[in-house]
PDB file of N, CA and C in Angstrom:
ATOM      1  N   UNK A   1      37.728 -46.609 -15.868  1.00  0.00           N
ATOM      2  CA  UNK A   1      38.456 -47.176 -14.736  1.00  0.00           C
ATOM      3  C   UNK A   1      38.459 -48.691 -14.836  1.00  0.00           C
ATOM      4  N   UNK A   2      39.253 -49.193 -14.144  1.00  0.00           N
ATOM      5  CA  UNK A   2      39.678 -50.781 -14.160  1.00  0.00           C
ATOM      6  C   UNK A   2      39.660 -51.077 -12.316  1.00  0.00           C
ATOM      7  N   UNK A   3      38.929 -51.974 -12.102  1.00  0.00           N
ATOM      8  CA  UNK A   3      39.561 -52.906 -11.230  1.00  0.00           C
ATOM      9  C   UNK A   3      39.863 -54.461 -11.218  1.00  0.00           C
ATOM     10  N   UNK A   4      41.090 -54.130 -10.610  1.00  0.00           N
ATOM     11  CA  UNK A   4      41.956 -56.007 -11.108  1.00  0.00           C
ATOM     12  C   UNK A   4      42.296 -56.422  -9.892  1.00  0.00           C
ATOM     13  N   UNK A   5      41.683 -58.104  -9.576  1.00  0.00           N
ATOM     14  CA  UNK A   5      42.074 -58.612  -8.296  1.00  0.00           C
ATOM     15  C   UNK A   5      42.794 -59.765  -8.516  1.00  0.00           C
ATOM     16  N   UNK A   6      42.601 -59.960  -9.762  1.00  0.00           N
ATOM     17  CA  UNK A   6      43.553 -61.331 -10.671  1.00  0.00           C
ATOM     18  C   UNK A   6      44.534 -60.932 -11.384  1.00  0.00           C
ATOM     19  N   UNK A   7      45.928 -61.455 -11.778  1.00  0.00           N
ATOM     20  CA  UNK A   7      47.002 -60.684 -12.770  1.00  0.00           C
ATOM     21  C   UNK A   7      47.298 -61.834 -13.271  1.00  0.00           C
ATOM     22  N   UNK A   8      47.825 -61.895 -14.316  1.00  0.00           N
ATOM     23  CA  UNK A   8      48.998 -62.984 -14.694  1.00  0.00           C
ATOM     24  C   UNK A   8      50.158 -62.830 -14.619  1.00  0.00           C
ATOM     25  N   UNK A   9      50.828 -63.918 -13.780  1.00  0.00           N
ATOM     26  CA  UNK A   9      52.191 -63.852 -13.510  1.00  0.00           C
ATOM     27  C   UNK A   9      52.296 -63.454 -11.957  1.00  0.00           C
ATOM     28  N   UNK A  10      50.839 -63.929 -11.417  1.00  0.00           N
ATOM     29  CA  UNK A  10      51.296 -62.969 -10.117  1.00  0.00           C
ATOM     30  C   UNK A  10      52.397 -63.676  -9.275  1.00  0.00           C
ATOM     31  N   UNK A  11      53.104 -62.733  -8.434  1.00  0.00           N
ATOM     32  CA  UNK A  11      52.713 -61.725  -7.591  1.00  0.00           C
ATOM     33  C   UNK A  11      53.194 -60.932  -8.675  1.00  0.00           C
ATOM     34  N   UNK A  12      53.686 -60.896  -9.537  1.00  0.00           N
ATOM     35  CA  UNK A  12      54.667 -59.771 -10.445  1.00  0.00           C
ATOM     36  C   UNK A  12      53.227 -59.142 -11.385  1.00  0.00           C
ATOM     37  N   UNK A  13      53.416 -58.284 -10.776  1.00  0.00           N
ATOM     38  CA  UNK A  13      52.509 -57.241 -11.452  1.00  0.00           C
ATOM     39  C   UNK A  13      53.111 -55.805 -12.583  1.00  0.00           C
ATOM     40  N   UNK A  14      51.888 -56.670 -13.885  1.00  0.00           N
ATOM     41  CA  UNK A  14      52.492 -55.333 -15.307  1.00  0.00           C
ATOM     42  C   UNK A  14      53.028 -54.402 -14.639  1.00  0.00           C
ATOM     43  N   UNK A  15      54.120 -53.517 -14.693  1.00  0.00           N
ATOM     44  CA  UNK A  15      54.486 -52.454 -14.523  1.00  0.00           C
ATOM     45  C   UNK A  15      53.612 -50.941 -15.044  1.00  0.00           C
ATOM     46  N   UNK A  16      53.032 -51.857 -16.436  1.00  0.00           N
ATOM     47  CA  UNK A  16      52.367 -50.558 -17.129  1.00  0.00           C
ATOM     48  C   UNK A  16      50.627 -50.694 -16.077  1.00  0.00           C
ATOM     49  N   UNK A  17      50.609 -51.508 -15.338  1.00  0.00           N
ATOM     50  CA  UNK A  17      48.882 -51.094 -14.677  1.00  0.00           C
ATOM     51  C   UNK A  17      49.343 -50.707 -13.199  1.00  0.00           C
ATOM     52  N   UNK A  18      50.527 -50.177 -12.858  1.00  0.00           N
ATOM     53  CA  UNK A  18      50.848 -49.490 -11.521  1.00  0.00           C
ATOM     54  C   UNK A  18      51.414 -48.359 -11.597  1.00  0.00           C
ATOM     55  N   UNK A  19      51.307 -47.983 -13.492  1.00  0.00           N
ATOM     56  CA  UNK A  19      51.608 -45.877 -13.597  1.00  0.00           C
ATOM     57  C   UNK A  19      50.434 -45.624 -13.894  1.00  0.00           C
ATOM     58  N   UNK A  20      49.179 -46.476 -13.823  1.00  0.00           N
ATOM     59  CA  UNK A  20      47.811 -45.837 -14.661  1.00  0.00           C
ATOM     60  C   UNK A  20      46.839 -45.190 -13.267  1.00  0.00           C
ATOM     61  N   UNK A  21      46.232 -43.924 -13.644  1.00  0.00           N
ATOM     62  CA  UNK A  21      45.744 -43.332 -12.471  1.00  0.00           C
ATOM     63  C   UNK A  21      44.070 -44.264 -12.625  1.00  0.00           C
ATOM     64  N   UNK A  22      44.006 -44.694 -13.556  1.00  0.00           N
ATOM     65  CA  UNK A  22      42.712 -45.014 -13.971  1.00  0.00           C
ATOM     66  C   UNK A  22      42.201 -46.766 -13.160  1.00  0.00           C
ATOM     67  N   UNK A  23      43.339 -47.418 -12.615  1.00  0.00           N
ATOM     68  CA  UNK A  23      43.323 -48.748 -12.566  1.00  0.00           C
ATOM     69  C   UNK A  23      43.524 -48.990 -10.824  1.00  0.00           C
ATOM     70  N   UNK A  24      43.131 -49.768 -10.406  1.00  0.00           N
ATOM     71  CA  UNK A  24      42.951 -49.987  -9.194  1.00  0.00           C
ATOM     72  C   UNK A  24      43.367 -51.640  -8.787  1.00  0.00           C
ATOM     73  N   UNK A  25      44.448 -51.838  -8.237  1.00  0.00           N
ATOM     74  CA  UNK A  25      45.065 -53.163  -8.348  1.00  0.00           C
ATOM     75  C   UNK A  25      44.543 -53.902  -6.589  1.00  0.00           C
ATOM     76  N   UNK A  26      43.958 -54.313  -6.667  1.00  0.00           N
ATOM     77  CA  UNK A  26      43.390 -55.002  -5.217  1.00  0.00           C
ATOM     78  C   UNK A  26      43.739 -56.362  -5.008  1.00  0.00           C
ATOM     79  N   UNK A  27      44.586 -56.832  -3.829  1.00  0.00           N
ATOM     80  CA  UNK A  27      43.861 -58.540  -3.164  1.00  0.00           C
ATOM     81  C   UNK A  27      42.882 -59.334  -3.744  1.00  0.00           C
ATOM     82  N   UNK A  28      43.275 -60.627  -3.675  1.00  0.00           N
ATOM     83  CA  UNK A  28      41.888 -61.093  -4.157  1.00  0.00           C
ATOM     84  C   UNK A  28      40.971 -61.060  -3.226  1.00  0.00           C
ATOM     85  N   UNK A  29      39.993 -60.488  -4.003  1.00  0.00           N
ATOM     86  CA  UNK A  29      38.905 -60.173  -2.707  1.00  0.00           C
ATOM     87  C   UNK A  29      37.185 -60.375  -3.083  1.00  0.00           C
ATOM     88  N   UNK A  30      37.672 -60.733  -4.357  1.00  0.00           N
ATOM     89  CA  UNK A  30      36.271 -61.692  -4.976  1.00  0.00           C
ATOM     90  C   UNK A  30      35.508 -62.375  -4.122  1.00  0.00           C
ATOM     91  N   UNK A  31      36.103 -62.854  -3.190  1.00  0.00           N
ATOM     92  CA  UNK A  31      35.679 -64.025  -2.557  1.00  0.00           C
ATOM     93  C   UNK A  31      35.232 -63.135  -0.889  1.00  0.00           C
ATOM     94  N   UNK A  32      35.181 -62.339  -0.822  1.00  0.00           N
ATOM     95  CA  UNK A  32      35.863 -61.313   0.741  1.00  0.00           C
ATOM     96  C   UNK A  32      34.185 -61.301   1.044  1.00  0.00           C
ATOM     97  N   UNK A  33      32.591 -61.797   1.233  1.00  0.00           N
ATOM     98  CA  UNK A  33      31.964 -61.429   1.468  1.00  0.00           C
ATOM     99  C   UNK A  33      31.579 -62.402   2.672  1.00  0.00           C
ATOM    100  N   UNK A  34      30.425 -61.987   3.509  1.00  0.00           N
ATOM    101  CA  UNK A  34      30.042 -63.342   4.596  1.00  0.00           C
ATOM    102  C   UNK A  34      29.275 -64.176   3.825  1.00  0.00           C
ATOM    103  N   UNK A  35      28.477 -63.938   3.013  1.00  0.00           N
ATOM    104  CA  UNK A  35      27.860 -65.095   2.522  1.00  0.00           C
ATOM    105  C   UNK A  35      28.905 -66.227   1.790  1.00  0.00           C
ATOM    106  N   UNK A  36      29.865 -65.835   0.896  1.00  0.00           N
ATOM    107  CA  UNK A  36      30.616 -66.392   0.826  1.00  0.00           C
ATOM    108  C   UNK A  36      31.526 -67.077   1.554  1.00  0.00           C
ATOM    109  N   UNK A  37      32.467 -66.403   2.380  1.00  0.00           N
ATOM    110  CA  UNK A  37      33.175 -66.885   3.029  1.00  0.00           C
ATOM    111  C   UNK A  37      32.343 -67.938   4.270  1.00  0.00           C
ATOM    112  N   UNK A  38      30.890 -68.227   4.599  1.00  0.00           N
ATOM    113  CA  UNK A  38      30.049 -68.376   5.191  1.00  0.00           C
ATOM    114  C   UNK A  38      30.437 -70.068   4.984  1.00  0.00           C
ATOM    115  N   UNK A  39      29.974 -69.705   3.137  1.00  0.00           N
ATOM    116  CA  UNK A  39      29.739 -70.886   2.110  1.00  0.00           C
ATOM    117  C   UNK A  39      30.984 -71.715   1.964  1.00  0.00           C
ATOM    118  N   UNK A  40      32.230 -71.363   2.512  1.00  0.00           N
ATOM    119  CA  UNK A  40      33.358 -72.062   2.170  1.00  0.00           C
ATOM    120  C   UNK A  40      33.796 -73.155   3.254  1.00  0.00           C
ATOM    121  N   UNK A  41      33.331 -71.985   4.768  1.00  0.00           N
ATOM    122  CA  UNK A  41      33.599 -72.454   5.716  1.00  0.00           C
ATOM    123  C   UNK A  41      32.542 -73.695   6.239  1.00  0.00           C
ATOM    124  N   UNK A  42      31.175 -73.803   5.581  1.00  0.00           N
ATOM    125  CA  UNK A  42      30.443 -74.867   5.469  1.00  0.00           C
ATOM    126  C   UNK A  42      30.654 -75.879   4.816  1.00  0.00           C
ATOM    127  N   UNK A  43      31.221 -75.650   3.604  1.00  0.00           N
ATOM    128  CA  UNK A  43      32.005 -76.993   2.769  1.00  0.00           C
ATOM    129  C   UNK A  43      33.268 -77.153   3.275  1.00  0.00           C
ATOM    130  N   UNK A  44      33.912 -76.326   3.953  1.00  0.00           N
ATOM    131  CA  UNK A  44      35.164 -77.572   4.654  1.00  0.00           C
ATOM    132  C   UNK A  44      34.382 -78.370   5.572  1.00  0.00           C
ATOM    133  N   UNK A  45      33.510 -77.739   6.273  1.00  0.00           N
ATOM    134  CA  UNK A  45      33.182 -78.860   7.671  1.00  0.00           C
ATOM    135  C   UNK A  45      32.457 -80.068   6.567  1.00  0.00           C
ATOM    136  N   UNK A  46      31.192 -79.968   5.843  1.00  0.00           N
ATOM    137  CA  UNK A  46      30.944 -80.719   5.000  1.00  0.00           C
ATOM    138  C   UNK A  46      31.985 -81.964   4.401  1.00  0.00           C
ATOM    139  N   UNK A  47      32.831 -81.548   4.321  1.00  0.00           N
ATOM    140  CA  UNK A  47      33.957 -82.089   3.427  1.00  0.00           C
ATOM    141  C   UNK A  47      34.675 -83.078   4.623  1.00  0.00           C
ATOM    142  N   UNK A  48      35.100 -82.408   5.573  1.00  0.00           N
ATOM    143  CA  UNK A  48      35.146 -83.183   6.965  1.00  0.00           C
ATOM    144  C   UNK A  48      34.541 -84.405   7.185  1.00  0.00           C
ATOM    145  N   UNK A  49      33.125 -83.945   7.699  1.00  0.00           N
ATOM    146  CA  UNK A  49      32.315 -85.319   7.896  1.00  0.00           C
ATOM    147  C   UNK A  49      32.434 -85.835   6.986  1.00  0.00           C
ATOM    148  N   UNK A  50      32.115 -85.810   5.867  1.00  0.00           N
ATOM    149  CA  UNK A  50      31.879 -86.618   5.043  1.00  0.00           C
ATOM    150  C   UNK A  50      32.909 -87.796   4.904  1.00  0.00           C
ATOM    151  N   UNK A  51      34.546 -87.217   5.160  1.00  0.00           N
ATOM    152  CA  UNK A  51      35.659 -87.838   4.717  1.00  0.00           C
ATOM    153  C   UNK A  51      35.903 -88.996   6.101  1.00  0.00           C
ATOM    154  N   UNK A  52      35.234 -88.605   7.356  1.00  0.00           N
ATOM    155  CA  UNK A  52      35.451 -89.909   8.294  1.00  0.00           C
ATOM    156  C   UNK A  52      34.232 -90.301   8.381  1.00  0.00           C
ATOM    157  N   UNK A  53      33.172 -90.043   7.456  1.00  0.00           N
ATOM    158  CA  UNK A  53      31.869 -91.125   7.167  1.00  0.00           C
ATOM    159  C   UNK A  53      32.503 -91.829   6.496  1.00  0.00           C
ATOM    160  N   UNK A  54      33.015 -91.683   5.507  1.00  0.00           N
ATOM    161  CA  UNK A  54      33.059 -92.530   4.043  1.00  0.00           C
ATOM    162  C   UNK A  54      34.347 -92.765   3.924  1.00  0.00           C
ATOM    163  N   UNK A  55      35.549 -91.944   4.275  1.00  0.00           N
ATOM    164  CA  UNK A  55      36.621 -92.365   3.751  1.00  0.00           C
ATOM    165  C   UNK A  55      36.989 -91.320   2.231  1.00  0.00           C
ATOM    166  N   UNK A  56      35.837 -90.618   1.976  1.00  0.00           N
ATOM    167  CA  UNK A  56      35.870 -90.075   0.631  1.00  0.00           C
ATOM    168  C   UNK A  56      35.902 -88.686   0.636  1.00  0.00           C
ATOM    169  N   UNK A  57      36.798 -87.971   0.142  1.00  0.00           N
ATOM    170  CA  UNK A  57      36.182 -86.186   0.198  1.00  0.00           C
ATOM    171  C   UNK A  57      35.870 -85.801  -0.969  1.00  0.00           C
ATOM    172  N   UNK A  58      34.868 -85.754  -1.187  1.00  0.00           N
ATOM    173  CA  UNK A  58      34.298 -84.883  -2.828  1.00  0.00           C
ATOM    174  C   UNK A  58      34.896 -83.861  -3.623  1.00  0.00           C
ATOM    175  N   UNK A  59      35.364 -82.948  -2.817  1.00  0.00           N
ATOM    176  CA  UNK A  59      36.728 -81.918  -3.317  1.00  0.00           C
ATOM    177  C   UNK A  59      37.688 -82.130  -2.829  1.00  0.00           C
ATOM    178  N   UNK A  60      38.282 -83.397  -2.890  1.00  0.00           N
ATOM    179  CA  UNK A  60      39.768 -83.165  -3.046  1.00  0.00           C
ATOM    180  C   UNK A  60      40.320 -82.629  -3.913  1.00  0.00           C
ATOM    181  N   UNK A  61      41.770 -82.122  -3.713  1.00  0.00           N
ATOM    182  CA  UNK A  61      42.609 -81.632  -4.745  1.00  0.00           C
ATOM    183  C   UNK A  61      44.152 -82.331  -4.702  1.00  0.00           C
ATOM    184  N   UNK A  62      44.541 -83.232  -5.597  1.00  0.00           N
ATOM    185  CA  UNK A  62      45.419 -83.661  -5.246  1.00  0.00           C
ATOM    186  C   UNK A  62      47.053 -82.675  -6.052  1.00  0.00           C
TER     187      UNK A  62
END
């Protein structure tokens, strides 16, 4: 069995891994736990303060 929460090309998903009984195509959901999602929602606020302390955000993404 296969499970895939990443594709390439998404949203367009292989045609040949949506006739396979063996494969299981899911959301990304890697990320779907509380500790995690816990951990993300602490580094935005983190990221927050920090950016009207300093002026600076450590993870930006431009």
């Amino acid at each position: 069995s296969l499970g895939l929460d990443v594709y390439k090309g998404e949203p367009n998903i292989h045609p040949g891994y949506l006739n396979q009984s063996n494969v299981f195509i899911l959301p990304h959901l890697g990320s779907a736990t509380i500790k995690t999602r816990t951990a993300m929602a602490d580094l935005a606020i983190d990221n927050i303060e920090e950016y009207f302390k300093t002026g600076i955000c450590k993870n930006m993404v431009n």
